[in-house]
Protein backbone atom coordinates (compact mmCIF):
# COMPACT_ATOMS: atom_id res chain seq x y z
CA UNK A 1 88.21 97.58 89.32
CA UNK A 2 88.20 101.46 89.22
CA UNK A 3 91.54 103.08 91.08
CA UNK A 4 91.85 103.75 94.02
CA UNK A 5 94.51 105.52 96.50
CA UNK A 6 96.15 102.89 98.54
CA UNK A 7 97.62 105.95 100.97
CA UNK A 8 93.76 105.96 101.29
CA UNK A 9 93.95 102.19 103.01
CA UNK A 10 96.80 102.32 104.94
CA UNK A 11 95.88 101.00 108.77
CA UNK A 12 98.89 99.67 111.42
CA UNK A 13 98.12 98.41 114.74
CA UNK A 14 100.46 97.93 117.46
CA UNK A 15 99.99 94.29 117.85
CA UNK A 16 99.91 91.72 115.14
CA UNK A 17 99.15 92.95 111.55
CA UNK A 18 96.62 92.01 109.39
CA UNK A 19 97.17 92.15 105.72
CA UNK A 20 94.40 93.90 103.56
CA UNK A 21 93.14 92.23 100.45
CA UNK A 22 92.74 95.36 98.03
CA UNK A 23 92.28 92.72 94.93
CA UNK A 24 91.05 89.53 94.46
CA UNK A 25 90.72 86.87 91.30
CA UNK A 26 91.37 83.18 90.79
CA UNK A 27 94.60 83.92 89.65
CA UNK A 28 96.24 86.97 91.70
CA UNK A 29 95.78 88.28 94.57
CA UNK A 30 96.85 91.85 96.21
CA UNK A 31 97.35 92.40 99.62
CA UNK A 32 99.02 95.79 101.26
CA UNK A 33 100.71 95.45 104.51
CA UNK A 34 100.95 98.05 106.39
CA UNK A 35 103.92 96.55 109.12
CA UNK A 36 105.26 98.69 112.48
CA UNK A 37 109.00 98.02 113.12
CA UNK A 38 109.37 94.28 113.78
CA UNK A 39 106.35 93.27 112.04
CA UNK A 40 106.21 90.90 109.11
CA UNK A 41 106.28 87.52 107.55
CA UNK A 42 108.14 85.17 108.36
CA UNK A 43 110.23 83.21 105.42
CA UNK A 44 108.97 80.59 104.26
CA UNK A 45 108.41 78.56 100.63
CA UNK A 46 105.24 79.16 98.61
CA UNK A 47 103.60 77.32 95.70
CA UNK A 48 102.97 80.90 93.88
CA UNK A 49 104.63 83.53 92.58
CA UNK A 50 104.88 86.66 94.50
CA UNK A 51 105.63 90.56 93.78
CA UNK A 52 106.50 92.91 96.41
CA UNK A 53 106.63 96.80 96.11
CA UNK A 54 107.31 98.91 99.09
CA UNK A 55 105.94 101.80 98.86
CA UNK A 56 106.62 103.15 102.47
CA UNK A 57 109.56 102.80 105.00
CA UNK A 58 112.55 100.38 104.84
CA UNK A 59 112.34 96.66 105.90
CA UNK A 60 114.49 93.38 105.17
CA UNK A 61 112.92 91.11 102.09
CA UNK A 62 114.14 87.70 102.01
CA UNK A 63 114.44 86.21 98.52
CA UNK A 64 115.11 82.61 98.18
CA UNK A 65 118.31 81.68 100.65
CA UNK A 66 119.26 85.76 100.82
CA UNK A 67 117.96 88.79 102.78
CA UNK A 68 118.11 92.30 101.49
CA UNK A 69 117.68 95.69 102.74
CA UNK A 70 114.77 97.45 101.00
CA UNK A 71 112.77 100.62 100.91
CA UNK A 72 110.60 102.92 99.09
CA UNK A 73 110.38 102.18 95.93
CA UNK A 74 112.16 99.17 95.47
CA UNK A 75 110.46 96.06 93.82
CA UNK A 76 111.16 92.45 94.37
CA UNK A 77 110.18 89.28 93.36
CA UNK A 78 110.25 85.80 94.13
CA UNK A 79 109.15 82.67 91.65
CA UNK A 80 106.99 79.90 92.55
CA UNK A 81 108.91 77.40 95.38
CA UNK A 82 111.28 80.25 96.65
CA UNK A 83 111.37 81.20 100.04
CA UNK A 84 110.14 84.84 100.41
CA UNK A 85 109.81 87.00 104.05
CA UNK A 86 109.31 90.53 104.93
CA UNK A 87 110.36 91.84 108.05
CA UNK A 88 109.88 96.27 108.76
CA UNK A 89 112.87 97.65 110.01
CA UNK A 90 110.88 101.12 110.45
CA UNK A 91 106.81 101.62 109.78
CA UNK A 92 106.74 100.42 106.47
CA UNK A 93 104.07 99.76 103.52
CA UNK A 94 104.53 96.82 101.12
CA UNK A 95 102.14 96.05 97.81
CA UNK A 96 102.68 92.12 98.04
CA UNK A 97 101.22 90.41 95.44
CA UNK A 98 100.69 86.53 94.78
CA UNK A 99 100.05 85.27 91.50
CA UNK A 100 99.05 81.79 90.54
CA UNK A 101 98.71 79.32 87.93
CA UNK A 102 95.06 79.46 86.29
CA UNK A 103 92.56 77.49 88.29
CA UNK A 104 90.50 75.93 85.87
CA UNK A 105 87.67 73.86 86.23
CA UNK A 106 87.64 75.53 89.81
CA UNK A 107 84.68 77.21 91.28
């Protein structure tokens, strides 16, 4: 994958977000959220691993049973099983990345 400027990518809409996919494998997975205030993802537990990098803004990360204050330029990270949330507390930008075990013999 050649770089590429994720400023470059960054798209909010008033009503509910969509996260964009900027890379994909069997393995990981990159999505950028680009989140108005109030906007997020709810907590909840996941079977993969996930990073999150916020690049933009402030907004409250939940990790496991806790919620933090974040913003630009922190990094979190939550292991396979945790709970894990976002919520913006201000227009905010968030790298959030899910990684996975190796799918082999999959398609």
């Amino acid at each position: 994958m050649k770089p590429s400027r994720l400023e470059d990518q960054f798209q909010f809409r008033a009503g509910k977000f969509l996260p964009k996919l900027v890379y994909g494998s069997p393995t990981a997975r990159a999505f950028l959220l680009c989140l108005e205030a109030g906007q997020g993802l709810s907590p909840r537990q996941d079977s993969e691993e996930m990073i999150c990098y916020l690049v933009r803004g402030t907004a409250a990360l939940t990790i496991g049973r806790e919620t933090f204050s974040a913003s630009a330029g922190d990094f979190a990270a939550a292991a396979a099983g945790d709970i894990r949330g976002i919520m913006a507390e201000e227009q905010c930008v968030a790298l959030w990345v899910h990684i996975s075990r190796s799918r082999e013999g999959s398609g």
